[in-house]
PDB file of N, CA and C in Angstrom:
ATOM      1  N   UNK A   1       1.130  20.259   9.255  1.00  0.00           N
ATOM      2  CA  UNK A   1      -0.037  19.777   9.950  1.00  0.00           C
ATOM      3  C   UNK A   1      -0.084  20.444  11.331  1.00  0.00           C
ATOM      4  N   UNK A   2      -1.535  20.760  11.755  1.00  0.00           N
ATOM      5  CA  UNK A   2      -1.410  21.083  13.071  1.00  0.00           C
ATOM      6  C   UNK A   2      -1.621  20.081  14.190  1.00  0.00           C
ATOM      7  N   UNK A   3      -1.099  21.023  15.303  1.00  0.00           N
ATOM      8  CA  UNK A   3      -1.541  20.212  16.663  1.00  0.00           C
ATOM      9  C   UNK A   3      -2.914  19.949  16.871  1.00  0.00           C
ATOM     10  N   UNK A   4      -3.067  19.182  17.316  1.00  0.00           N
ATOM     11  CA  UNK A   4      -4.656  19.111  17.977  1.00  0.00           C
ATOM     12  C   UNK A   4      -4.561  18.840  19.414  1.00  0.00           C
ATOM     13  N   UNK A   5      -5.836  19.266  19.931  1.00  0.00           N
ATOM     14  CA  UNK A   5      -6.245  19.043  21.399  1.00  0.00           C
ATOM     15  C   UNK A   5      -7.260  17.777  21.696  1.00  0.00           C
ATOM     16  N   UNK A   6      -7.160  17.112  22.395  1.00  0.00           N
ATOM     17  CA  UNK A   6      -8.485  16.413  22.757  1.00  0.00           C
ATOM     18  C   UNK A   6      -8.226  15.775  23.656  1.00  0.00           C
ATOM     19  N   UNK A   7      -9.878  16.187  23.925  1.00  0.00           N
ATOM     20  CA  UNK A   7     -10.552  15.900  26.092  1.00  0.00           C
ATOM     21  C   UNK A   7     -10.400  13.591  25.764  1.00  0.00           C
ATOM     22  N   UNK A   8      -9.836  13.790  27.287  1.00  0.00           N
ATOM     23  CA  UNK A   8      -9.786  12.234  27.408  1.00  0.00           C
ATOM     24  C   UNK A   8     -11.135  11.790  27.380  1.00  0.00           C
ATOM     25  N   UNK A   9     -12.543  11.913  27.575  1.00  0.00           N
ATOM     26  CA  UNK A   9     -13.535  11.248  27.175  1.00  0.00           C
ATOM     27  C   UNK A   9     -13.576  11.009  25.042  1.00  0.00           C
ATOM     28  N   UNK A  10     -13.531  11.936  24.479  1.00  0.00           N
ATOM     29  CA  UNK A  10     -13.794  12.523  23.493  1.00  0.00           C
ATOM     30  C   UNK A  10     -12.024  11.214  22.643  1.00  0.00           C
ATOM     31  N   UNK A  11     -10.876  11.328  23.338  1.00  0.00           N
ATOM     32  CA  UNK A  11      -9.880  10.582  23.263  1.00  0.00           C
ATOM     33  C   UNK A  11     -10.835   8.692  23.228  1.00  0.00           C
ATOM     34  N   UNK A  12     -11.362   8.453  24.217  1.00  0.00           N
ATOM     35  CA  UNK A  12     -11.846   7.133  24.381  1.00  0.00           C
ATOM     36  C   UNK A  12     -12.740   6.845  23.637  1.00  0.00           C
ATOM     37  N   UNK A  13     -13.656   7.612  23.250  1.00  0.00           N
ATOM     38  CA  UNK A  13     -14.964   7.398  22.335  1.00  0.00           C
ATOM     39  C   UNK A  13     -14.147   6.829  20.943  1.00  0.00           C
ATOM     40  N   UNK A  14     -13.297   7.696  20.397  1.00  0.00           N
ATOM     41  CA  UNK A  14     -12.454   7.376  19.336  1.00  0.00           C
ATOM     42  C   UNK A  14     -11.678   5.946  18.746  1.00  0.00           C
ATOM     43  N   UNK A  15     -11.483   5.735  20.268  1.00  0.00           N
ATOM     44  CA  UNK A  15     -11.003   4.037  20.523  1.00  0.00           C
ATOM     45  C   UNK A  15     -11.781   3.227  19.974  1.00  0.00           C
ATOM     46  N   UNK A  16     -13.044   3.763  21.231  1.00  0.00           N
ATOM     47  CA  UNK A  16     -13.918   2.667  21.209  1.00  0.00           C
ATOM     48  C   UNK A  16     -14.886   2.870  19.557  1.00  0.00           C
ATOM     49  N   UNK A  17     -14.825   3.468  19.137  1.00  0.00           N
ATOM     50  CA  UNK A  17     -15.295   3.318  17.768  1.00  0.00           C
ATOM     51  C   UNK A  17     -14.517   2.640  16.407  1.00  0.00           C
ATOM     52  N   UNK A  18     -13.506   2.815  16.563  1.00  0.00           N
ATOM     53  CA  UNK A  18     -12.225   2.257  15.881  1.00  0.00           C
ATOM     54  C   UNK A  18     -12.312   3.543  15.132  1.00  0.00           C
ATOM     55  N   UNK A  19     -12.061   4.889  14.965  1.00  0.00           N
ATOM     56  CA  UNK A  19     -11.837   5.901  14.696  1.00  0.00           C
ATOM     57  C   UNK A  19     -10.221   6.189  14.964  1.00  0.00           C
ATOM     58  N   UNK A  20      -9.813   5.567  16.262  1.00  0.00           N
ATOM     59  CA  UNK A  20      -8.096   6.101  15.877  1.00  0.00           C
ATOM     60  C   UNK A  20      -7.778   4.565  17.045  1.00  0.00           C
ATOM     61  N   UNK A  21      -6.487   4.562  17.047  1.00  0.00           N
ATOM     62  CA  UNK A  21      -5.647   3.192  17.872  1.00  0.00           C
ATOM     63  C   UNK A  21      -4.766   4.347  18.331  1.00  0.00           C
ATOM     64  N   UNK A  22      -3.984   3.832  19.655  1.00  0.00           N
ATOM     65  CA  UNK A  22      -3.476   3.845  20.140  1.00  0.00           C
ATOM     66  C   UNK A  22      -1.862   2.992  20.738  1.00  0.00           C
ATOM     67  N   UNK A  23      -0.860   3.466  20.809  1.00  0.00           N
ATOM     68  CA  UNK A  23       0.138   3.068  21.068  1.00  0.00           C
ATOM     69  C   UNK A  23       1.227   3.310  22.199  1.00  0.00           C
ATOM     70  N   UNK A  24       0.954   3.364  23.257  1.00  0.00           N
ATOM     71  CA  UNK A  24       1.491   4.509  23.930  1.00  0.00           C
ATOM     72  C   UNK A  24       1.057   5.774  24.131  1.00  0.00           C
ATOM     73  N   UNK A  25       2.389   6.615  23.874  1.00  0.00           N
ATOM     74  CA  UNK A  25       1.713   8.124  23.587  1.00  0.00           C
ATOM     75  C   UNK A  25       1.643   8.223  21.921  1.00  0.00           C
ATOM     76  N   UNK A  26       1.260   7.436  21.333  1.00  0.00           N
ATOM     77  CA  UNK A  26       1.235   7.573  19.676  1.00  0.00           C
ATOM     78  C   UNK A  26      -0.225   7.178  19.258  1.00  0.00           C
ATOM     79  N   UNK A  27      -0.957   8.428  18.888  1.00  0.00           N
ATOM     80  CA  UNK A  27      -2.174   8.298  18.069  1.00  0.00           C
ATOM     81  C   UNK A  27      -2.425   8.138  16.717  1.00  0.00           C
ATOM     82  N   UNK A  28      -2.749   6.907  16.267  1.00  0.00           N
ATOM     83  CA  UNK A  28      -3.250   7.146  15.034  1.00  0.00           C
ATOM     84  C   UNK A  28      -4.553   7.390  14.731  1.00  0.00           C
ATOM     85  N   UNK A  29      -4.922   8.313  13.744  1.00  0.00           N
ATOM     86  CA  UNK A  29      -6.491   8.627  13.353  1.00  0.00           C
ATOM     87  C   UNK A  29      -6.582   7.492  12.511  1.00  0.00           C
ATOM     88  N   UNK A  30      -7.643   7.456  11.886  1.00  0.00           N
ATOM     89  CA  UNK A  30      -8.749   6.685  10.907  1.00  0.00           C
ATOM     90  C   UNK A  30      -7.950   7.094   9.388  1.00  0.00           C
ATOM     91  N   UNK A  31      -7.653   8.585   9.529  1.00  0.00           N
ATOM     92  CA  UNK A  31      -6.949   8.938   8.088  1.00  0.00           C
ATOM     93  C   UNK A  31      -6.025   8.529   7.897  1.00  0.00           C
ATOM     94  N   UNK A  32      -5.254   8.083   8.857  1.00  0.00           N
ATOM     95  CA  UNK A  32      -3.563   7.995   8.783  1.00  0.00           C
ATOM     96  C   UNK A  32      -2.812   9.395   9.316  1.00  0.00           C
ATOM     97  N   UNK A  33      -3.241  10.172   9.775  1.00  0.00           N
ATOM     98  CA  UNK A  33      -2.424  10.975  10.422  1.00  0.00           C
ATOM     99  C   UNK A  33      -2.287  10.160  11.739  1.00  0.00           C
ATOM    100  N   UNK A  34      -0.714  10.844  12.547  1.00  0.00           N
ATOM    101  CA  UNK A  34      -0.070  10.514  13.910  1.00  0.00           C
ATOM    102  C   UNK A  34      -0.161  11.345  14.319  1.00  0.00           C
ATOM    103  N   UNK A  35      -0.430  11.366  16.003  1.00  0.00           N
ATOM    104  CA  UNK A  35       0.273  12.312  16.848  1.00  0.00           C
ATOM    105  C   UNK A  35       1.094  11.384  17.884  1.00  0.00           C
ATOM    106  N   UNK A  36       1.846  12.340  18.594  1.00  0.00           N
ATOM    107  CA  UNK A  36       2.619  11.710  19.812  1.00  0.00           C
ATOM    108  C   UNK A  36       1.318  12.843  20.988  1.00  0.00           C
ATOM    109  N   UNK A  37       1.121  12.565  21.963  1.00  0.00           N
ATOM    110  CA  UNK A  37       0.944  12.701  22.774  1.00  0.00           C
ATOM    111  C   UNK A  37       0.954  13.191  23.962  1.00  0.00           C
ATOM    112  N   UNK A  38       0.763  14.598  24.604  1.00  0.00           N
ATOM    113  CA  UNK A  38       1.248  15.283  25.835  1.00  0.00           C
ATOM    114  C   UNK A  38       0.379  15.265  26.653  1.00  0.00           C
ATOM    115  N   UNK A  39       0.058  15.049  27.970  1.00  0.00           N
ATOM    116  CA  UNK A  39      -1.438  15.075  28.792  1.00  0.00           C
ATOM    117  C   UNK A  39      -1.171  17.109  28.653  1.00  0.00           C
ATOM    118  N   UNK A  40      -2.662  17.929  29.088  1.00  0.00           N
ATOM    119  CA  UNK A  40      -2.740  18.877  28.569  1.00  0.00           C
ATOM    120  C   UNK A  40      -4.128  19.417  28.868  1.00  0.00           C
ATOM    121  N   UNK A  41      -4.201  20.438  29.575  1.00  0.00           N
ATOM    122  CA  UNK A  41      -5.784  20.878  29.928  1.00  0.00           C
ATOM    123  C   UNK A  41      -5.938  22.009  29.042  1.00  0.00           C
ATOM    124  N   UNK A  42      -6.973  22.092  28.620  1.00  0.00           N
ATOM    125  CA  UNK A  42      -7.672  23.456  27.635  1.00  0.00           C
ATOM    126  C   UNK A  42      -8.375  24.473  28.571  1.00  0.00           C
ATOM    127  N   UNK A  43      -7.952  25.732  28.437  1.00  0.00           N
ATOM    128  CA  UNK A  43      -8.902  26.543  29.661  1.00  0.00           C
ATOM    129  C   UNK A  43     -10.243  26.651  29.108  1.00  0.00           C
ATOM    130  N   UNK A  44     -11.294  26.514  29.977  1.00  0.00           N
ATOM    131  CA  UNK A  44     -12.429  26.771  29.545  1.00  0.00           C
ATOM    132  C   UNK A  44     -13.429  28.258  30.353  1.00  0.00           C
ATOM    133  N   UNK A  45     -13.073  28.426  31.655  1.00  0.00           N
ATOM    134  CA  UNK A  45     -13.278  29.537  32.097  1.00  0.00           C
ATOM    135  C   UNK A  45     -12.961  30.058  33.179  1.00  0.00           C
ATOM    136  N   UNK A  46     -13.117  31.377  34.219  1.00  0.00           N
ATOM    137  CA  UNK A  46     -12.161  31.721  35.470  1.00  0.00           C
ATOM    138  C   UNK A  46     -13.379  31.274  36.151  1.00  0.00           C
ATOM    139  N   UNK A  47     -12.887  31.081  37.632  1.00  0.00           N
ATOM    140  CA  UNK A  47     -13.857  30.962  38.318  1.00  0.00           C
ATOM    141  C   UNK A  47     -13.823  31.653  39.768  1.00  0.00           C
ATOM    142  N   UNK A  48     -15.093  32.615  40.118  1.00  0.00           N
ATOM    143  CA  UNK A  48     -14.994  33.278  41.317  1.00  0.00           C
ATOM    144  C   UNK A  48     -14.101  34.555  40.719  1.00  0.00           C
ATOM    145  N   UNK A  49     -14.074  35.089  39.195  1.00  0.00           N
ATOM    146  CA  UNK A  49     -13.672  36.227  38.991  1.00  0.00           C
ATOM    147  C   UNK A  49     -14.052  36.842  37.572  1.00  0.00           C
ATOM    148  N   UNK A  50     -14.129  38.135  37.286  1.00  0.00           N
ATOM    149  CA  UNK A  50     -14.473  38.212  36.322  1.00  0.00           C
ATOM    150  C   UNK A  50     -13.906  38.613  34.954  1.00  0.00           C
ATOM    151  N   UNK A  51     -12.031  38.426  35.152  1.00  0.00           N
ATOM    152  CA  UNK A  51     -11.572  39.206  34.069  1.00  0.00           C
ATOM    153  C   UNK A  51     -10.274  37.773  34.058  1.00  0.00           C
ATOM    154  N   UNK A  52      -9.577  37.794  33.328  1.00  0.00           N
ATOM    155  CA  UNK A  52      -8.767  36.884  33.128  1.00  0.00           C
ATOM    156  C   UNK A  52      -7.272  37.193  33.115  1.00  0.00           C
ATOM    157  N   UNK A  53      -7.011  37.081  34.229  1.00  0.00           N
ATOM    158  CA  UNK A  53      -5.442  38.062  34.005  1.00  0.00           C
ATOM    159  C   UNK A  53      -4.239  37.227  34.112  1.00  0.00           C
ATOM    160  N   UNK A  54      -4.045  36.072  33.658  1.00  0.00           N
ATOM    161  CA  UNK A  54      -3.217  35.600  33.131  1.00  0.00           C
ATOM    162  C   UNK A  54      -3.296  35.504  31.479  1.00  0.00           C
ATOM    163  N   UNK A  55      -4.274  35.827  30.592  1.00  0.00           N
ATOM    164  CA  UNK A  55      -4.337  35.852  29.268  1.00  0.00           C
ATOM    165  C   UNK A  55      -4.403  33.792  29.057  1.00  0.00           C
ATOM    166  N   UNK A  56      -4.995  32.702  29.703  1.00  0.00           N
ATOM    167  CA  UNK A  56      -5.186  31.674  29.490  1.00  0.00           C
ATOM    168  C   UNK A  56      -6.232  31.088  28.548  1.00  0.00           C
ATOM    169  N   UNK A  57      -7.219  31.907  29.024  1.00  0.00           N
ATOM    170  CA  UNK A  57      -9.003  31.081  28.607  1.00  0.00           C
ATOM    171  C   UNK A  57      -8.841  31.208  27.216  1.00  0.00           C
ATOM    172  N   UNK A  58      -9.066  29.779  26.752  1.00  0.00           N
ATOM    173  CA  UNK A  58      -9.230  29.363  25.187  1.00  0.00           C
ATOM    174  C   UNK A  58      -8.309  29.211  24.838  1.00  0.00           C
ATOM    175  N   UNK A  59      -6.885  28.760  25.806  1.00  0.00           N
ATOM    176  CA  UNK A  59      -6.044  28.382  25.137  1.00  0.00           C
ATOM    177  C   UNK A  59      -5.187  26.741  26.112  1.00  0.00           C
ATOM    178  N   UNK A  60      -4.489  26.242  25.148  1.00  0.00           N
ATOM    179  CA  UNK A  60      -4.056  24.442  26.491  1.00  0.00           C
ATOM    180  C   UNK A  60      -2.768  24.722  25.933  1.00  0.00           C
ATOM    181  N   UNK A  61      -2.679  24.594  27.561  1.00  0.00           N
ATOM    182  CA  UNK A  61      -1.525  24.151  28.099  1.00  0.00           C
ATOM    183  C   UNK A  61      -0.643  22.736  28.359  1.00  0.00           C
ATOM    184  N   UNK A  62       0.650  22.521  28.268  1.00  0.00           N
ATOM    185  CA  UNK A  62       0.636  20.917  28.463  1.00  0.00           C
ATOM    186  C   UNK A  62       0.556  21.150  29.876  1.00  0.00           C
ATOM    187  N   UNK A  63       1.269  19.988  31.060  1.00  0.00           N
ATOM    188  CA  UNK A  63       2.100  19.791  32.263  1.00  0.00           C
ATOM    189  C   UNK A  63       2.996  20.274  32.559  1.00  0.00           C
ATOM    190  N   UNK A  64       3.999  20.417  31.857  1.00  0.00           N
ATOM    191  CA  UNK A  64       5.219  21.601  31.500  1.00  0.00           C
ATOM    192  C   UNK A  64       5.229  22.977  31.743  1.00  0.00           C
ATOM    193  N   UNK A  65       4.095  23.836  30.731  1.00  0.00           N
ATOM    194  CA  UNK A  65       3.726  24.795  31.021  1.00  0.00           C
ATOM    195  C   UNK A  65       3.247  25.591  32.212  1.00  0.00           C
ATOM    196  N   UNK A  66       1.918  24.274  32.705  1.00  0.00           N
ATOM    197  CA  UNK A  66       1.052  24.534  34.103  1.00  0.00           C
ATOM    198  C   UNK A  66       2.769  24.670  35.102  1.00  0.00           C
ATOM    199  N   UNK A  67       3.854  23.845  34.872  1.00  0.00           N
ATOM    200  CA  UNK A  67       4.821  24.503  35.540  1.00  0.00           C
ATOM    201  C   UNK A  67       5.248  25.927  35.507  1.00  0.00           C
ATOM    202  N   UNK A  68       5.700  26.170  34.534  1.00  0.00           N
ATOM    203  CA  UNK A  68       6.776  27.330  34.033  1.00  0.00           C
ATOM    204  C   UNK A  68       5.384  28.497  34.849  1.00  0.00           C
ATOM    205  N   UNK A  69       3.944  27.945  34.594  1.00  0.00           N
ATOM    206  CA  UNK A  69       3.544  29.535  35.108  1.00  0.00           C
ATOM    207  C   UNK A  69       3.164  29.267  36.590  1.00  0.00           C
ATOM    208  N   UNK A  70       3.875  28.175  37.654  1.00  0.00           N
ATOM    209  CA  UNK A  70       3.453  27.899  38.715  1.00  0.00           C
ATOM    210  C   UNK A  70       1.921  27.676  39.209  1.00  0.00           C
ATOM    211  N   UNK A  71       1.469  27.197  38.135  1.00  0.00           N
ATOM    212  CA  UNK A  71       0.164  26.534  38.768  1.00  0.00           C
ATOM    213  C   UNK A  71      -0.492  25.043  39.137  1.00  0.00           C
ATOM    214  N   UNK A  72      -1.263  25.217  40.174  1.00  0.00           N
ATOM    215  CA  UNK A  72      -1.610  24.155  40.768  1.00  0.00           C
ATOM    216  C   UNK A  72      -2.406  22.840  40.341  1.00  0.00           C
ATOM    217  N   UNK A  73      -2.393  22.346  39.801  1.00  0.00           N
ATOM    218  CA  UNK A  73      -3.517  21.820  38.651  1.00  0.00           C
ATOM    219  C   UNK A  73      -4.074  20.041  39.472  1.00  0.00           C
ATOM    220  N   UNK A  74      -5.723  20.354  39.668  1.00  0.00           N
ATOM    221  CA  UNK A  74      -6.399  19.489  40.201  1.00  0.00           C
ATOM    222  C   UNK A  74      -7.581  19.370  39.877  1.00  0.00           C
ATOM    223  N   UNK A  75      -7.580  17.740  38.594  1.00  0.00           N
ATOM    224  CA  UNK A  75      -8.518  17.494  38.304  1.00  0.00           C
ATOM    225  C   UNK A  75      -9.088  18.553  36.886  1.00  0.00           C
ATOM    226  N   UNK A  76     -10.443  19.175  37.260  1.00  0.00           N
ATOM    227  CA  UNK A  76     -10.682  20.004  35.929  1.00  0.00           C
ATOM    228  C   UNK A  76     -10.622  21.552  36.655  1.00  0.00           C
ATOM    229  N   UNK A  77      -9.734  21.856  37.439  1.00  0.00           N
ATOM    230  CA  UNK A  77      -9.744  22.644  38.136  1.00  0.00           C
ATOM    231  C   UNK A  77      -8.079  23.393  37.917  1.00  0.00           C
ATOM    232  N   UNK A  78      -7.872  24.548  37.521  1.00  0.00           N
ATOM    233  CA  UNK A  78      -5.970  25.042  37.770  1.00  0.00           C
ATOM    234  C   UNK A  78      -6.087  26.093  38.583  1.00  0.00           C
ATOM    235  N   UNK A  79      -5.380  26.391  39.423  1.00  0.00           N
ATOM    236  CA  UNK A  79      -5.030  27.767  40.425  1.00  0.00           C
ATOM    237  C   UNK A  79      -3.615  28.665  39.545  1.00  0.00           C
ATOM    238  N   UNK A  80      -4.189  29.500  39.370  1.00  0.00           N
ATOM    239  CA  UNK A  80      -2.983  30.118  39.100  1.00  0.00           C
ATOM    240  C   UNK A  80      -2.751  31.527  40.057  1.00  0.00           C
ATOM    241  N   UNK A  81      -2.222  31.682  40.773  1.00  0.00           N
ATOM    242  CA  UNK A  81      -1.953  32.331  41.953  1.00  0.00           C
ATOM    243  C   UNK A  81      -3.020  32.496  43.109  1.00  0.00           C
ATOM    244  N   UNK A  82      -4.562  33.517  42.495  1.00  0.00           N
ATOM    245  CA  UNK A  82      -5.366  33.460  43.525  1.00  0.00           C
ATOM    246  C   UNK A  82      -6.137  33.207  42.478  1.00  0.00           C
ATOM    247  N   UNK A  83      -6.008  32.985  40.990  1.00  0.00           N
ATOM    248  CA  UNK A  83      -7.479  32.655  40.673  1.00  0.00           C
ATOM    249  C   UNK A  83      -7.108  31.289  39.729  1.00  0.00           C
ATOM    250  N   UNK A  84      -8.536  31.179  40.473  1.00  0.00           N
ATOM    251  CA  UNK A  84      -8.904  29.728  39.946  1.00  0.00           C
ATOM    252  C   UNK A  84      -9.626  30.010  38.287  1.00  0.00           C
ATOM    253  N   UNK A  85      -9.548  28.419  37.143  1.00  0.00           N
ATOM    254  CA  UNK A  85      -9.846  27.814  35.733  1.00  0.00           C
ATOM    255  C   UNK A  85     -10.643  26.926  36.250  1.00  0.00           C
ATOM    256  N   UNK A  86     -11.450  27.224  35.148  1.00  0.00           N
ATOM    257  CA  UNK A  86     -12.218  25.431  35.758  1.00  0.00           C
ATOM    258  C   UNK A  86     -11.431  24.996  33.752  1.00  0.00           C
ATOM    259  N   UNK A  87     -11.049  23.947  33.864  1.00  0.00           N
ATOM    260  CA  UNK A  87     -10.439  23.252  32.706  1.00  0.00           C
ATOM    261  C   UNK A  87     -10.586  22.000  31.961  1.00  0.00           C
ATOM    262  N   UNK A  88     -10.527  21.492  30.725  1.00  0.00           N
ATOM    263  CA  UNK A  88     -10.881  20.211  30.204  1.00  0.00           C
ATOM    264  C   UNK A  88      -9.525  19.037  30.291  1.00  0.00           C
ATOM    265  N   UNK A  89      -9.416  18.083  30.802  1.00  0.00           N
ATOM    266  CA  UNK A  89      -8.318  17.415  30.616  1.00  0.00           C
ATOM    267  C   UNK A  89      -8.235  16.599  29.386  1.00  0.00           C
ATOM    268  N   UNK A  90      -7.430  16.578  28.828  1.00  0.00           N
ATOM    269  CA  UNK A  90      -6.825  15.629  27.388  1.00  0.00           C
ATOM    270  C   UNK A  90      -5.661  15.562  27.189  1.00  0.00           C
ATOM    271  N   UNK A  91      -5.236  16.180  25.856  1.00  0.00           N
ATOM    272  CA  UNK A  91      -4.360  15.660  25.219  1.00  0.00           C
ATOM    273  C   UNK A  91      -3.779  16.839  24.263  1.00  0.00           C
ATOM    274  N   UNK A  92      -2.557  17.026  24.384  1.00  0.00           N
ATOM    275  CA  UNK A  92      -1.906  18.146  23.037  1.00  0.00           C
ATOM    276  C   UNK A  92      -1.416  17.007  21.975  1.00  0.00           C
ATOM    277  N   UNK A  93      -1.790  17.224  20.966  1.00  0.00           N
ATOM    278  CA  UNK A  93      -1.224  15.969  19.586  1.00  0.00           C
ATOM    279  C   UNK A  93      -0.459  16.962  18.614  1.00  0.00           C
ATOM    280  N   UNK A  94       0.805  16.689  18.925  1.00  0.00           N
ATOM    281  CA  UNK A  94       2.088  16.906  18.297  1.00  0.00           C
ATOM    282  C   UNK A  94       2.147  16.083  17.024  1.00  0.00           C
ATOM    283  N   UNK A  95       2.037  16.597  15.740  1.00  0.00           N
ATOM    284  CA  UNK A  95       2.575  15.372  14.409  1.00  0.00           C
ATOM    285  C   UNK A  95       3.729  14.813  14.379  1.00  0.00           C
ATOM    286  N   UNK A  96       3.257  13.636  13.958  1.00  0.00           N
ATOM    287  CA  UNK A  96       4.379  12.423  14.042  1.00  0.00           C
ATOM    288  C   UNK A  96       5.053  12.575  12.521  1.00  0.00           C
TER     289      UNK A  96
END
């Protein structure tokens, strides 16, 4: 099974529909699949530049990561040295 991503609005709608429960960091869907849970931004694009030279956009990162590559991460916003992501916040879903 794969990982999945998902934005914390898109996470709550799910709730609130009874589409998946929650446990912690443990998601259950509607199908019966689990995930465990990592907070985790998805790049969505650079900003104030026009080429992407960390190789990020279209791909998420957990908290962990935004370490290992020293970046600054605020809100829907990451710095990674001089250039700025504008980014989605959610969730990496690891199978349980």
């Amino acid at each position: 099974m794969s990982r999945l991503f998902v934005s914390q609005p898109k996470l709550d709608e799910w709730i609130e529909q009874g589409s998946a429960s929650l446990s912690e960091d443990l998601i259950t869907l509607d199908d019966g699949r689990c995930f465990h849970l990592l907070p985790a931004v998805a790049f969505h694009s650079v900003v104030g530049a026009e080429t992407d030279p960390h190789s990020v956009l279209g791909t998420v990162k957990t908290r962990k990561q935004l370490v290992e590559l020293s970046a600054d991460h605020y809100g829907d916003s990451v710095l990674i040295g001089e250039v700025a992501y504008q980014v989605v916040e959610g969730f990496v879903g690891e199978p349980s």
